[in-house]
Each structure stands twice: as structure tokens, then as C-alpha cells.
C-alpha atoms as a PDB file:
ATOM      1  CA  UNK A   1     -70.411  53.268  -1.467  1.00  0.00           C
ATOM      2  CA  UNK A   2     -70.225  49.662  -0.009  1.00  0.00           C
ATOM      3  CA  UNK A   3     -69.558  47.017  -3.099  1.00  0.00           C
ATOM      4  CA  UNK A   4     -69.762  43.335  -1.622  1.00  0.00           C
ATOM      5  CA  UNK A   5     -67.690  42.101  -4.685  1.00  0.00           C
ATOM      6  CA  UNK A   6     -64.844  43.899  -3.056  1.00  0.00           C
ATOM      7  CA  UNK A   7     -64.276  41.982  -0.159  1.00  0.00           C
ATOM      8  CA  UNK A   8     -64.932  39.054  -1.985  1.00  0.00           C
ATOM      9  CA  UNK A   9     -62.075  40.020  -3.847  1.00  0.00           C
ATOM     10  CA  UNK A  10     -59.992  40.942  -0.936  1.00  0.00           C
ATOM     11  CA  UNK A  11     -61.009  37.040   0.961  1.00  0.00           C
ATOM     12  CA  UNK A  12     -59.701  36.068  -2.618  1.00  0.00           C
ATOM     13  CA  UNK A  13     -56.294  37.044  -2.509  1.00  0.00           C
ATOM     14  CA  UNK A  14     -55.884  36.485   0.934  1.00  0.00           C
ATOM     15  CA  UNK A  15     -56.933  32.377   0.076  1.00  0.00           C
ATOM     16  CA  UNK A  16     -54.339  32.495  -2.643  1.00  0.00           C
ATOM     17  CA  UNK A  17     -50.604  32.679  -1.128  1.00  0.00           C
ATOM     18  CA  UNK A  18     -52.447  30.386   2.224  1.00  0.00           C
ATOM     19  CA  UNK A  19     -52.951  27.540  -1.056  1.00  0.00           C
ATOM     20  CA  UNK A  20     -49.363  28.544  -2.294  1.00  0.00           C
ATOM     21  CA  UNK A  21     -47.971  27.806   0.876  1.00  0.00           C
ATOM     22  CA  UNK A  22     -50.021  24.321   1.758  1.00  0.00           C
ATOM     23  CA  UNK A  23     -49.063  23.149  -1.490  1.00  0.00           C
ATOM     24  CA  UNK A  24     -45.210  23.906  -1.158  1.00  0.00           C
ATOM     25  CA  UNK A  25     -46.121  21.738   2.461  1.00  0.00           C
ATOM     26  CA  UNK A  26     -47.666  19.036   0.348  1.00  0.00           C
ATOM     27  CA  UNK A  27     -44.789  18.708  -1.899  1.00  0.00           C
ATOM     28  CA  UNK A  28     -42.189  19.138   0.733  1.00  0.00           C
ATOM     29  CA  UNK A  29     -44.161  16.136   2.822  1.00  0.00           C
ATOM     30  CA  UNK A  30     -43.955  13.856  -0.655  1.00  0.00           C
ATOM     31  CA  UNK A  31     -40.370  14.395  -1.015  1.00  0.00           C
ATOM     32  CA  UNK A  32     -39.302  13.543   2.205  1.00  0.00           C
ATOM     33  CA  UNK A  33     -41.664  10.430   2.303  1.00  0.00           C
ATOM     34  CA  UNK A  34     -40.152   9.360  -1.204  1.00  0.00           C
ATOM     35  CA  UNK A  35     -36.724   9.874  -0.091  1.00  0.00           C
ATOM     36  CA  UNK A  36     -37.274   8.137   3.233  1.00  0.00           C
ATOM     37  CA  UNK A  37     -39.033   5.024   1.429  1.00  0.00           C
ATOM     38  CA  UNK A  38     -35.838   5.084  -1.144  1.00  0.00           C
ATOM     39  CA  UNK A  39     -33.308   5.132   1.938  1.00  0.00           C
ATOM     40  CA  UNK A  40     -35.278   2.368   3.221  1.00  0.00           C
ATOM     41  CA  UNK A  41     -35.258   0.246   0.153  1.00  0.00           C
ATOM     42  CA  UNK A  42     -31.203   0.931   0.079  1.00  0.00           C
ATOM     43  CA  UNK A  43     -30.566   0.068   3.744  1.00  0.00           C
ATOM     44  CA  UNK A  44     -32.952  -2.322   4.644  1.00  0.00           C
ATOM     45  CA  UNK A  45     -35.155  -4.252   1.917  1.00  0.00           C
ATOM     46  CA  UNK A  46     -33.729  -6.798  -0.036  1.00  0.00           C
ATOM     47  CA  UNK A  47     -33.859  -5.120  -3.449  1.00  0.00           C
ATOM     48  CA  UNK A  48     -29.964  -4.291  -3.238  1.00  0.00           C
ATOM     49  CA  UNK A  49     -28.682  -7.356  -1.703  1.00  0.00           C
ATOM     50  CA  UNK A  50     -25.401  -8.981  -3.131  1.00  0.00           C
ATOM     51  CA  UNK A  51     -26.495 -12.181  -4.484  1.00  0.00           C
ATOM     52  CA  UNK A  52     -23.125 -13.333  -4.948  1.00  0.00           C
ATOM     53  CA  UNK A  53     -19.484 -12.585  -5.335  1.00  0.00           C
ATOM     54  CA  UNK A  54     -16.988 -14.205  -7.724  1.00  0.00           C
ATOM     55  CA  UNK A  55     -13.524 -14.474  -6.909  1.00  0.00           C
ATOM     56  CA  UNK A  56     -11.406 -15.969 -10.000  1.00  0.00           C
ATOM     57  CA  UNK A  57      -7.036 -15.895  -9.248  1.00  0.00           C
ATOM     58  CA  UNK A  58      -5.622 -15.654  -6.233  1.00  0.00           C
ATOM     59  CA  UNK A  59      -6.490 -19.466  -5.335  1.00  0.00           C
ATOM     60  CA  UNK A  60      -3.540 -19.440  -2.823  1.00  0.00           C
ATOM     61  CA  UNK A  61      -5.099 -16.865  -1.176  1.00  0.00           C
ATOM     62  CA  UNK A  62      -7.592 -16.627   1.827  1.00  0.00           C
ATOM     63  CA  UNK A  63     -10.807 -15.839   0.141  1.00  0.00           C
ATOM     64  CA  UNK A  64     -12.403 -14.204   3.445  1.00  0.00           C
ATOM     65  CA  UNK A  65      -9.253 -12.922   4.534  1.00  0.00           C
ATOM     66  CA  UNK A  66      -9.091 -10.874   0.724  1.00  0.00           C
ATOM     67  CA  UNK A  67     -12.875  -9.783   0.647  1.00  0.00           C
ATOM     68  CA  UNK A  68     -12.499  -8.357   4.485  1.00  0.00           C
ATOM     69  CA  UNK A  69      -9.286  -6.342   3.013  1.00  0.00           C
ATOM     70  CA  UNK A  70     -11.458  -4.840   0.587  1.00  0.00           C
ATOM     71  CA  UNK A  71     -14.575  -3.888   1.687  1.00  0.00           C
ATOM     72  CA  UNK A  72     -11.550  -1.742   4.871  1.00  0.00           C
ATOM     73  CA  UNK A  73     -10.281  -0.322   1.998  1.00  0.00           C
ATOM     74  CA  UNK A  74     -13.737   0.831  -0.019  1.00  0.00           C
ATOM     75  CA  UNK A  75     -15.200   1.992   3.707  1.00  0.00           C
ATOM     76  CA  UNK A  76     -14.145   5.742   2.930  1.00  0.00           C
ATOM     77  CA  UNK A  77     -17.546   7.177   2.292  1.00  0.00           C
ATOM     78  CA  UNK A  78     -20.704   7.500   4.794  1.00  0.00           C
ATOM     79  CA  UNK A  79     -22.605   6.083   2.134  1.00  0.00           C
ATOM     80  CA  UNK A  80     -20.536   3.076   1.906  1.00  0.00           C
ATOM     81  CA  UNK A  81     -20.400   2.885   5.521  1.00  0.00           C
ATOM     82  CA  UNK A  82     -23.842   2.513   5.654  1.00  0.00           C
ATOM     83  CA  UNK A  83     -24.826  -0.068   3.350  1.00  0.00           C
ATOM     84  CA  UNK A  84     -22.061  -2.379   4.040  1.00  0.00           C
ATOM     85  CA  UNK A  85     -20.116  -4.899   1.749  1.00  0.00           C
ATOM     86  CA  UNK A  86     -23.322  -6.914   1.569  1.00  0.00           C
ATOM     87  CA  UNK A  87     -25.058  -4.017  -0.838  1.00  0.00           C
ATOM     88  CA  UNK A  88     -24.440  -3.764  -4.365  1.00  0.00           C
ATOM     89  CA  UNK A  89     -24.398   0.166  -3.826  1.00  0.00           C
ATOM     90  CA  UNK A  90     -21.648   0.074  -1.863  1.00  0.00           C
ATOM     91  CA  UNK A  91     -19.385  -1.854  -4.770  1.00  0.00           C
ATOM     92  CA  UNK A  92     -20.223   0.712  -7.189  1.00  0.00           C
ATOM     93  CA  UNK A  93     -17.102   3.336  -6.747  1.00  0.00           C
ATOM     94  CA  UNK A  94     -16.266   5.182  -9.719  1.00  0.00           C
ATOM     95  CA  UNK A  95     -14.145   3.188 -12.476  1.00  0.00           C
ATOM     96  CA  UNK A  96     -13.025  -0.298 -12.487  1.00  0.00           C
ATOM     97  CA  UNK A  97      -8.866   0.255 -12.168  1.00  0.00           C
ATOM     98  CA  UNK A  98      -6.853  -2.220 -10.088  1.00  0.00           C
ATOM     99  CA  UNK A  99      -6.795  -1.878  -6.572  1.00  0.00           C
ATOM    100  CA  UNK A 100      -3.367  -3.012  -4.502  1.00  0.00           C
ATOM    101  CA  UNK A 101      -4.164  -4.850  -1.156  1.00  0.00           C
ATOM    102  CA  UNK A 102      -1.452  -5.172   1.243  1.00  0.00           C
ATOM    103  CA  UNK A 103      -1.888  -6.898   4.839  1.00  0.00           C
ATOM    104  CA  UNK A 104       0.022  -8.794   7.051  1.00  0.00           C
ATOM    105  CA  UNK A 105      -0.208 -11.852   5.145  1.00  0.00           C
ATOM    106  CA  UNK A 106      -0.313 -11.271   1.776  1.00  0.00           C
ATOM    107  CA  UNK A 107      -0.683  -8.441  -0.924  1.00  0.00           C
ATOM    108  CA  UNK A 108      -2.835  -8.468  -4.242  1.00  0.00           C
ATOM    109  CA  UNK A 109      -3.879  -6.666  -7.059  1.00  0.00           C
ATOM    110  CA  UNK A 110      -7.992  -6.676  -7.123  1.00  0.00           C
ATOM    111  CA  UNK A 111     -10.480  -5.626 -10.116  1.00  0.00           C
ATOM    112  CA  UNK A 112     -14.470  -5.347  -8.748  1.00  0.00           C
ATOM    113  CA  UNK A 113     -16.875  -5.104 -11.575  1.00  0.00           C
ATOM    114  CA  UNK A 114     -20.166  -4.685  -9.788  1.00  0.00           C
ATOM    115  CA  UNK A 115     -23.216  -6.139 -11.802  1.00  0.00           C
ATOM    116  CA  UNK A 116     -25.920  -3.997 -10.396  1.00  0.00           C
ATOM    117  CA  UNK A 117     -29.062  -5.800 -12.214  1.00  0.00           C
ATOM    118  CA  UNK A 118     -27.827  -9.231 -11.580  1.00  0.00           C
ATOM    119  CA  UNK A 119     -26.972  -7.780  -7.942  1.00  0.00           C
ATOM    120  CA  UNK A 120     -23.406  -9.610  -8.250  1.00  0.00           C
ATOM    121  CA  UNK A 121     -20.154  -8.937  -7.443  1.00  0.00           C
ATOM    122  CA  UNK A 122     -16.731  -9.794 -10.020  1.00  0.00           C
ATOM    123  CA  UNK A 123     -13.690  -9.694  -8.046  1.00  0.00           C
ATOM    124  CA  UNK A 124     -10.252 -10.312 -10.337  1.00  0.00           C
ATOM    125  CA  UNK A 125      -7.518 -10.953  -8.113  1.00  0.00           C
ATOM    126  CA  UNK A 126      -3.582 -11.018  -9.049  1.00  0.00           C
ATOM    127  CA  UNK A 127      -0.782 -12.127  -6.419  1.00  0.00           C
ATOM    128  CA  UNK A 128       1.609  -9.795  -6.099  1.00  0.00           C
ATOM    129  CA  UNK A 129       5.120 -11.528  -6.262  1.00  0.00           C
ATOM    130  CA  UNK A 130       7.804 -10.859  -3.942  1.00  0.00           C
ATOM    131  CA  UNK A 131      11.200  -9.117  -5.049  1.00  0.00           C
ATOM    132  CA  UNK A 132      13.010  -9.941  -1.642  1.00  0.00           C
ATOM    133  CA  UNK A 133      12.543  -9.559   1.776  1.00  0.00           C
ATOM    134  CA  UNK A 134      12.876  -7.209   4.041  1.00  0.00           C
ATOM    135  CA  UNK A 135      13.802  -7.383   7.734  1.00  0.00           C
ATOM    136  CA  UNK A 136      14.400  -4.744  10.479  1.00  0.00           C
ATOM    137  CA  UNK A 137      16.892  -4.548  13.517  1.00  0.00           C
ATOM    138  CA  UNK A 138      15.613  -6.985  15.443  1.00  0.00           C
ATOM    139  CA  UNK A 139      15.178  -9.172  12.949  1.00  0.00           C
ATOM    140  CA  UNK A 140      18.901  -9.055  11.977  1.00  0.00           C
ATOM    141  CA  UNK A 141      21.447 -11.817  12.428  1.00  0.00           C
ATOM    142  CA  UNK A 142      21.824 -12.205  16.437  1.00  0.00           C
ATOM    143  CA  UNK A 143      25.311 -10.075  15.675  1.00  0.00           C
ATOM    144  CA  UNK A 144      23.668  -7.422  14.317  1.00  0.00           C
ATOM    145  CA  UNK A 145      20.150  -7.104  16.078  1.00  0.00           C
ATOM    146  CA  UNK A 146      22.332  -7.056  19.726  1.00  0.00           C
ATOM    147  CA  UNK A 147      24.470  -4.023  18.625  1.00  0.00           C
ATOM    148  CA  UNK A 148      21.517  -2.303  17.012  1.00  0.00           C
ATOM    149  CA  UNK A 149      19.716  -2.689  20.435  1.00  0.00           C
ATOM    150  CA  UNK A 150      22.491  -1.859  22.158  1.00  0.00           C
ATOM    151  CA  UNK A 151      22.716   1.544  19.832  1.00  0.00           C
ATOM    152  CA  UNK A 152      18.866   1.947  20.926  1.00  0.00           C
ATOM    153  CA  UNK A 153      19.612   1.542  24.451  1.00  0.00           C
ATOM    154  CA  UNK A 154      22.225   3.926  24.392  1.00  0.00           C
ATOM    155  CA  UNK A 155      20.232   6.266  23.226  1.00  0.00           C
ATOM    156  CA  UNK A 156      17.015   5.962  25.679  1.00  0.00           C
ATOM    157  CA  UNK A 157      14.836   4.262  22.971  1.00  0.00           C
ATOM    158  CA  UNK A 158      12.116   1.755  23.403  1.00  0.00           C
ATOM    159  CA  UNK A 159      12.764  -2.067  22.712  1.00  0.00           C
ATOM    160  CA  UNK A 160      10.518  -2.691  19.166  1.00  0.00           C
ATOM    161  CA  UNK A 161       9.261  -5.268  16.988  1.00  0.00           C
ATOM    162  CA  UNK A 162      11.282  -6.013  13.903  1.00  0.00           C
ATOM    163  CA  UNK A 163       9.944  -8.488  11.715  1.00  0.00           C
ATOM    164  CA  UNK A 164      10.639  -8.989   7.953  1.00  0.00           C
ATOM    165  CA  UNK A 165       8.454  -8.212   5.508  1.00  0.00           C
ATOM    166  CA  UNK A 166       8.207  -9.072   1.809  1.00  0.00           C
ATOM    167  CA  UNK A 167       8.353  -6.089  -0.685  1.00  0.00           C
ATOM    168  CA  UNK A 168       7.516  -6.010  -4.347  1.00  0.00           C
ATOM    169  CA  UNK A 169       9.651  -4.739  -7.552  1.00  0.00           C
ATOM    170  CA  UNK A 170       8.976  -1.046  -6.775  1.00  0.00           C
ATOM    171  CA  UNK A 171      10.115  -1.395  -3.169  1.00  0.00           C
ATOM    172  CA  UNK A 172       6.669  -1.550  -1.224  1.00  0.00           C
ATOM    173  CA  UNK A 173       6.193  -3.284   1.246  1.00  0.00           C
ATOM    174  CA  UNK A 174       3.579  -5.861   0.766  1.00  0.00           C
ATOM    175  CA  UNK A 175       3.171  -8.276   3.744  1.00  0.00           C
ATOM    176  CA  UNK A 176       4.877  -9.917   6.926  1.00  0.00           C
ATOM    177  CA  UNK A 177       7.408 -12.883   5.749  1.00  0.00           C
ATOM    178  CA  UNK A 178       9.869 -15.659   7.342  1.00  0.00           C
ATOM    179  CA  UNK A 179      13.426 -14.300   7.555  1.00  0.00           C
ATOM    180  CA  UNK A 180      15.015 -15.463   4.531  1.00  0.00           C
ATOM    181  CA  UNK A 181      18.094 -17.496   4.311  1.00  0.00           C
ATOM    182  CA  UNK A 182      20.386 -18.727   1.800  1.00  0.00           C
ATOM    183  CA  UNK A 183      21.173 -16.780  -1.721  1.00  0.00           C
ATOM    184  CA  UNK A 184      18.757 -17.252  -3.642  1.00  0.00           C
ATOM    185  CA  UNK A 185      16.090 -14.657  -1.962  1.00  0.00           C
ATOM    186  CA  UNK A 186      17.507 -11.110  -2.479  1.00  0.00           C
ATOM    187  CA  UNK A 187      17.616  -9.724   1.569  1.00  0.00           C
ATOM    188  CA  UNK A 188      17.746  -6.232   3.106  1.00  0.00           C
ATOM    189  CA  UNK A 189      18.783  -6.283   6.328  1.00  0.00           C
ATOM    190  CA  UNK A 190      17.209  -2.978   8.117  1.00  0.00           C
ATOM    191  CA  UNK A 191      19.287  -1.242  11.000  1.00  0.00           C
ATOM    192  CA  UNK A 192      17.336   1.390  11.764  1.00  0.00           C
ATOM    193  CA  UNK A 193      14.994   1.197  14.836  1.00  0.00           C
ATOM    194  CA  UNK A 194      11.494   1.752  13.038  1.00  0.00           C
ATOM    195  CA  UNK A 195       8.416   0.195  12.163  1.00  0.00           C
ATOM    196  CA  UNK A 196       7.646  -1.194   8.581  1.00  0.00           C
ATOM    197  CA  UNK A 197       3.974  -1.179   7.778  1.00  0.00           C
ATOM    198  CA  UNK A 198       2.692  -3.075   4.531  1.00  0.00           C
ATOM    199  CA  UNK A 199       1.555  -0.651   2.114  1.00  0.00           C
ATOM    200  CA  UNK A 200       4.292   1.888   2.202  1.00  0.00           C
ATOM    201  CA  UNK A 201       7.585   2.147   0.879  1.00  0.00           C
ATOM    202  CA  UNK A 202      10.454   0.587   2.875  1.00  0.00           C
ATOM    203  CA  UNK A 203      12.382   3.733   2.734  1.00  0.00           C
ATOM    204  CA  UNK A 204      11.339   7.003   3.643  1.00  0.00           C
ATOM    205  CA  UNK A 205      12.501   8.604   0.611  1.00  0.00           C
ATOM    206  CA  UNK A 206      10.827   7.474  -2.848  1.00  0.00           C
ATOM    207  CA  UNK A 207      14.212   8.502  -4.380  1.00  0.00           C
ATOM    208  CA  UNK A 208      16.433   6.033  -2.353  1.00  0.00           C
ATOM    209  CA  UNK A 209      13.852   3.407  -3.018  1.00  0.00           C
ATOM    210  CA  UNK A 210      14.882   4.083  -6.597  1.00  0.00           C
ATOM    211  CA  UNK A 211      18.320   4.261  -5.992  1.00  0.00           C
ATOM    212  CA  UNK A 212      18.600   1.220  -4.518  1.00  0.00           C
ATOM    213  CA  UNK A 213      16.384  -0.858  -6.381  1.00  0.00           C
ATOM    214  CA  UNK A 214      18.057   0.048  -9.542  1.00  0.00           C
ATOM    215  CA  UNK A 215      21.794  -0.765  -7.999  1.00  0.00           C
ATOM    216  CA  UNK A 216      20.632  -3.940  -7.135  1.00  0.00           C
ATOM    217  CA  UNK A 217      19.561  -4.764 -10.587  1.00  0.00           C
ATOM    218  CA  UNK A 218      22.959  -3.866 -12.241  1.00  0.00           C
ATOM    219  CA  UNK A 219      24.449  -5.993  -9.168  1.00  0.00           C
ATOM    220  CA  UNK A 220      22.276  -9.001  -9.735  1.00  0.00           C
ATOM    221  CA  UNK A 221      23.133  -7.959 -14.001  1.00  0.00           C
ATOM    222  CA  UNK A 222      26.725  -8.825 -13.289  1.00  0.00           C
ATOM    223  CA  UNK A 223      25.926 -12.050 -11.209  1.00  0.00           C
ATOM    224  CA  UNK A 224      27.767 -11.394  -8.132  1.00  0.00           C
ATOM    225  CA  UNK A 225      26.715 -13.792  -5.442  1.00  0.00           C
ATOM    226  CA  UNK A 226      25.410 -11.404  -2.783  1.00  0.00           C
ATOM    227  CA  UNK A 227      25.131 -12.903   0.638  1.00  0.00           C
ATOM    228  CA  UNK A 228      23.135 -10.067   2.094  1.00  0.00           C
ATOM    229  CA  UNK A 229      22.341  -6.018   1.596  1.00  0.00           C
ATOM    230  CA  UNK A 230      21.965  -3.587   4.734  1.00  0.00           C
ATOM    231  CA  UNK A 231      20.801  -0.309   5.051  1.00  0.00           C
ATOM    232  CA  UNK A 232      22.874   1.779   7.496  1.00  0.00           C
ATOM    233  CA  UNK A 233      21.469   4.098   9.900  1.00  0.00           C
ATOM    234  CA  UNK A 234      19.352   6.222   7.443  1.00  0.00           C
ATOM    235  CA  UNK A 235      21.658   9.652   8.497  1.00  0.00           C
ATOM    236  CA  UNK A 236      23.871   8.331   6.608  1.00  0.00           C
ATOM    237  CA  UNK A 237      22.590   7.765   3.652  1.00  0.00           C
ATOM    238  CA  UNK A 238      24.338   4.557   3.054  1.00  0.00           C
ATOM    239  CA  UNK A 239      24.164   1.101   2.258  1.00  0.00           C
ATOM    240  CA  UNK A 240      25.914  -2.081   2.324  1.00  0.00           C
ATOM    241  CA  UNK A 241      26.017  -4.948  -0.154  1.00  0.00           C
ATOM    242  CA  UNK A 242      28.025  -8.046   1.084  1.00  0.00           C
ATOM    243  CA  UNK A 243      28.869 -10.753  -1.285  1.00  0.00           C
ATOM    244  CA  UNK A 244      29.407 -14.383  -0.317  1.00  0.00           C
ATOM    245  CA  UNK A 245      33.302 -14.146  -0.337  1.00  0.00           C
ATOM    246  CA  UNK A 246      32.892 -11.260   2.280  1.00  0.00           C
ATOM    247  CA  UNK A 247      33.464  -8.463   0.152  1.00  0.00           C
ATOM    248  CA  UNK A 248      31.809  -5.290   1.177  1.00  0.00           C
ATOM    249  CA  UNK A 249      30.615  -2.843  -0.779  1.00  0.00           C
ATOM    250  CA  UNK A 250      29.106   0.720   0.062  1.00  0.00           C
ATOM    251  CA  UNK A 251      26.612   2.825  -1.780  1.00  0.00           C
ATOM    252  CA  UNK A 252      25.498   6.233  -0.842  1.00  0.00           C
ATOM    253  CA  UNK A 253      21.261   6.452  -1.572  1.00  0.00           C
ATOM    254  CA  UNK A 254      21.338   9.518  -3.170  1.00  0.00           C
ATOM    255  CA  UNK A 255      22.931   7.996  -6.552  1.00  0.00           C
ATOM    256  CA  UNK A 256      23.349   5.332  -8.200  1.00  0.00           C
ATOM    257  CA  UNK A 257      27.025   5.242  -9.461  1.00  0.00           C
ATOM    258  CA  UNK A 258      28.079   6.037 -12.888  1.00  0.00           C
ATOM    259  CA  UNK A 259      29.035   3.028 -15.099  1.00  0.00           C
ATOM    260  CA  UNK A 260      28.453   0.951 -12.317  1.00  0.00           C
ATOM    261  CA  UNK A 261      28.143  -2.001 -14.551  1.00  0.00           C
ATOM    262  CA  UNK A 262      31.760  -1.464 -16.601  1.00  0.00           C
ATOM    263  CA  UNK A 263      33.509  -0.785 -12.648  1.00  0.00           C
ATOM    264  CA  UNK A 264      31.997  -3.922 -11.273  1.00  0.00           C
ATOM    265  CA  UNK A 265      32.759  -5.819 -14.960  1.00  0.00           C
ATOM    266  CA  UNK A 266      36.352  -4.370 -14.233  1.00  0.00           C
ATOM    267  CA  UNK A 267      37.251  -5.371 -10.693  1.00  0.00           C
ATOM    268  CA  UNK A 268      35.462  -9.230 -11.145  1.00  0.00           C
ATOM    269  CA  UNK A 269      38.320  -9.805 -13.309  1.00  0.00           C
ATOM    270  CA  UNK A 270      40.402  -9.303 -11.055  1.00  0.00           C
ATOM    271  CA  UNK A 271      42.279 -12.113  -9.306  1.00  0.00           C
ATOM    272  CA  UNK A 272      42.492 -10.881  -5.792  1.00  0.00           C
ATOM    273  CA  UNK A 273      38.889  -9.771  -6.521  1.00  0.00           C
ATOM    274  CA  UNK A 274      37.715 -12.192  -3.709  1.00  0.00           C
ATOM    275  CA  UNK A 275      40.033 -10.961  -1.358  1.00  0.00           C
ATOM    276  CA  UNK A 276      38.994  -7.039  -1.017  1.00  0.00           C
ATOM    277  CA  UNK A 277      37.710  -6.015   2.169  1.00  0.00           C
ATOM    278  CA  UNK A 278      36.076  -3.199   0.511  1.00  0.00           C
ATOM    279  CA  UNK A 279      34.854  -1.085  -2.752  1.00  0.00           C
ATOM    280  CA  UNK A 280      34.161   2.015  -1.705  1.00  0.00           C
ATOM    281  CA  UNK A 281      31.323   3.667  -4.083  1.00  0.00           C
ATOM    282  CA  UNK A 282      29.925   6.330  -1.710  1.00  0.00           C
ATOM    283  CA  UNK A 283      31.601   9.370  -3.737  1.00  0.00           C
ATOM    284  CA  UNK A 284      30.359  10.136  -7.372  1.00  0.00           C
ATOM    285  CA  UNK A 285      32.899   9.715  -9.589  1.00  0.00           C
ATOM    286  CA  UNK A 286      35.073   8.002  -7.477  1.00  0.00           C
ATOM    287  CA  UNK A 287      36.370   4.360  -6.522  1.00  0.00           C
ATOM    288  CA  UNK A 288      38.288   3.592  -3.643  1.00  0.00           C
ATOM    289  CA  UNK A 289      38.974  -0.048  -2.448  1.00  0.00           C
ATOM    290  CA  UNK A 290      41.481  -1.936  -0.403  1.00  0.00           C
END
């Protein structure tokens, strides 16, 4: 028997998943209009525009020079990349630890502190000071740089730039610098044909870095007047340390020799001290001199 109420029913359920589904639509539609309007406001609309940023330190150096530096080194997200330095968003990376900057010209350490209500930016800077200077082949006493090159020549490579570059107490390199003269700027004179870049350690090996660093310290400890320090080609694994009298003395990378302080102590009271050609260190354990 025909019952009207049943199709009714039937025209009812069939209504029900169409509403389901135009209401999913509905929300779907508001979400992408709210997140459109929000990517709006962060891109384009003045709501998170940097109102100001406040350098304090680092009066020496170039204030536009320092802020360009940073926002290169904070591009490494998309987001970031797409608001630009001049949006509070893209200041607010995760913690507030010291940043090193190194360029061509200088290096710094940087603190931002973002101030997202006041829409301002707090930028701490600290020079980094130099621990000497270092300079490769071409940048070598004329000497020097013209055997290097001829080395290079020899050996079918490519005429390169060489200049000097400042480096810091844990042997990075932090920015281009004059060629030093005279004693009292600690110099490494670089033989090797290859290209320093500011930011990265002036040796290859973190552990030579090390090496060296902390020979130079018991050196400069015993207050031998050290005219200049060389590295050697770096197959070697050797280095040179040349004191004012003419003196040389070699050091292998890979340690720094035991009771160096008490040998050095031992042979400066010497009276033909001065007159050595050499003081051979390469070798644990060993001294040999002439």
C-alpha cells in the first residue's frame, strides 16, 4: 500500500548529507577567506611594520652595512623571505642568543630582541676584536708570494687572490684587513694557494686551528719577539715561527709539543740562543736544533 510519509522520508535523507556537504563548502570558503585576509594583513597592511630599530655598540661600525648582514643571515625561511627585514614577523626567530656576523669589512656579535607590540626592533651589537692577521700567498712578502706562484705555475694552477684577513681568538676568520707590519700584530703568513672566506676557520682542520693557536700562546707566554709565523704547504702539516733574530722554528699541526714552555724557557738562556738557525719541534718528544 502507497504511504506518502515514506517518500517524504526518503526526500529527507537524501536533503541531509547535500546540507552536510554545503556546509563543509561554507566552512572551507571561511577558512580560506580568513587565512587569505591574515596573509594579507602580514604581507601587505601596515599592522606589522617595523617602526623602528635600535642599534646600541658597535658605533665604529657601518650601521646599514650591519643591518644588511643580518637580515642575509635571518633570510633562511620562505616565511622570512617573504615579509622582509621591514616586518616585525620576520625578526621573531626562536630565542634571543648571539649571532656572529662576519663580512668583508668587519665581524660582530649581534643580539635582536624583537618587540612585537611596540613593532620595534633591539639590536645589541659587540665588535669582535682581532687576534692577528692573516694573509695568503699572494699576499706574502714579494720573496715569498713569487716562489709560491712560481710553485702554482709549476703545477698548472690558476693565478688567485690572496688578501689578508683578520681572525679572532678561536682562529676564524672574521673580515678582510691591511697586511700587517711590524711586531706588535701577531701575523700568519699563508702559503698555500686557496681562498680564505670570513666566517670559517683559517685552517681546514678544527684540530690544527687548536694546535696552533695554543703554541702561539705559550710562544707569546715566554715573550719571544716573533717577526712572523707561516703555514707550510698544508701536506705537510707544518709550520714556521720566525723570531726577529732569524731564528726558525718548526711545529708539526698535529701537536702541540710537550713542555713546550720549560724547552723554550731552556734554550732562551742560552747565549748563542740568537744565533740558531733552527729548533726543530716537528717530532714528539724530540728536540733537534743547530
Amino acid at each position: 500500500m502507497y504511504r506518502p510519509e515514506t517518500d517524504t522520508f526518503r526526500e529527507t535523507r537524501r536533503k541531509k548529507p547535500r546540507r552536510v556537504l554545503w556546509w563543509l563548502i561554507g566552512f572551507f570558503s571561511l577558512f580560506v577567506l580568513l587565512a587569505a585576509g591574515a596573509g594579507y594583513a602580514v604581507l601587505f597592511s601596515s599592522l606589522f611594520e617595523v617602526q623602528a630599530v635600535e642599534v646600541s655598540g658597535g658605533e665604529t661600525l657601518p650601521r646599514e652595512q650591519l643591518l644588511a648582514a643580518l637580515s642575509a643571515q635571518l633570510t633562511d625561511s620562505t616565511l622570512r623571505g617573504l615579509t622582509g627585514p621591514g616586518n616585525i614577523l620576520f625578526w621573531m626567530f626562536r630565542g634571543s642568543e648571539p649571532r656572529q656576523l662576519y663580512t668583508a669589512s668587519f665581524a660582530a656579535e649581534v643580539t635582536v630582541v624583537p618587540r612585537l607590540l611596540e613593532r620595534k626592533v633591539e639590536v645589541a651589537v659587540r665588535k669582535l676584536e682581532l687576534f692577528g692577521v692573516w694573509c695568503a700567498a699572494e699576499s706574502l712578502p714579494a720573496r715569498l708570494a713569487e716562489a709560491s706562484a712560481e710553485q702554482g705555475r709549476q703545477a698548472g694552477l690558476p693565478a688567485q687572490a690572496g688578501p689578508c684577513y683578520g681572525f679572532d681568538r678561536a682562529g676564524t676568520l672574521v673580515g678582510e684587513a691591511p697586511a700587517a707590519e711590524g711586531a706588535l700584530i701577531l701575523k700568519v703568513s699563508d702559503e698555500n694557494r686557496r681562498s680564505l672566506v670570513a666566517g670559517q676557520p683559517a685552517l681546514p682542520n678544527p684540530r690544527w686551528v687548536k694546535n696552533l693557536l695554543e703554541t702561539i700562546a705559550v710562544i707569546k707566554a715566554q715573550n719571544l719577539p716573533v717577526a712572523e709565523f707561516t703555514v707550510k704547504p698544508l701536506a705537510l702539516h707544518e709550520w714556521w715561527a720566525r723570531l726577529a733574530s732569524g731564528t726558525l722554528i718548526y711545529f708539526s699541526f698535529d701537536f702541540v709539543p710537550e713542555n713546550l714552555s720549560a724547552i723554550l724557557e731552556n734554550f732562551k738562556t742560552k747565549p748563542d740562543f740568537t744565533k740558531l738557525l733552527y729548533l726543530d719541534l716537528r717530532v714528539p718528544s724530540r728536540v733537534y736544533y743547530r
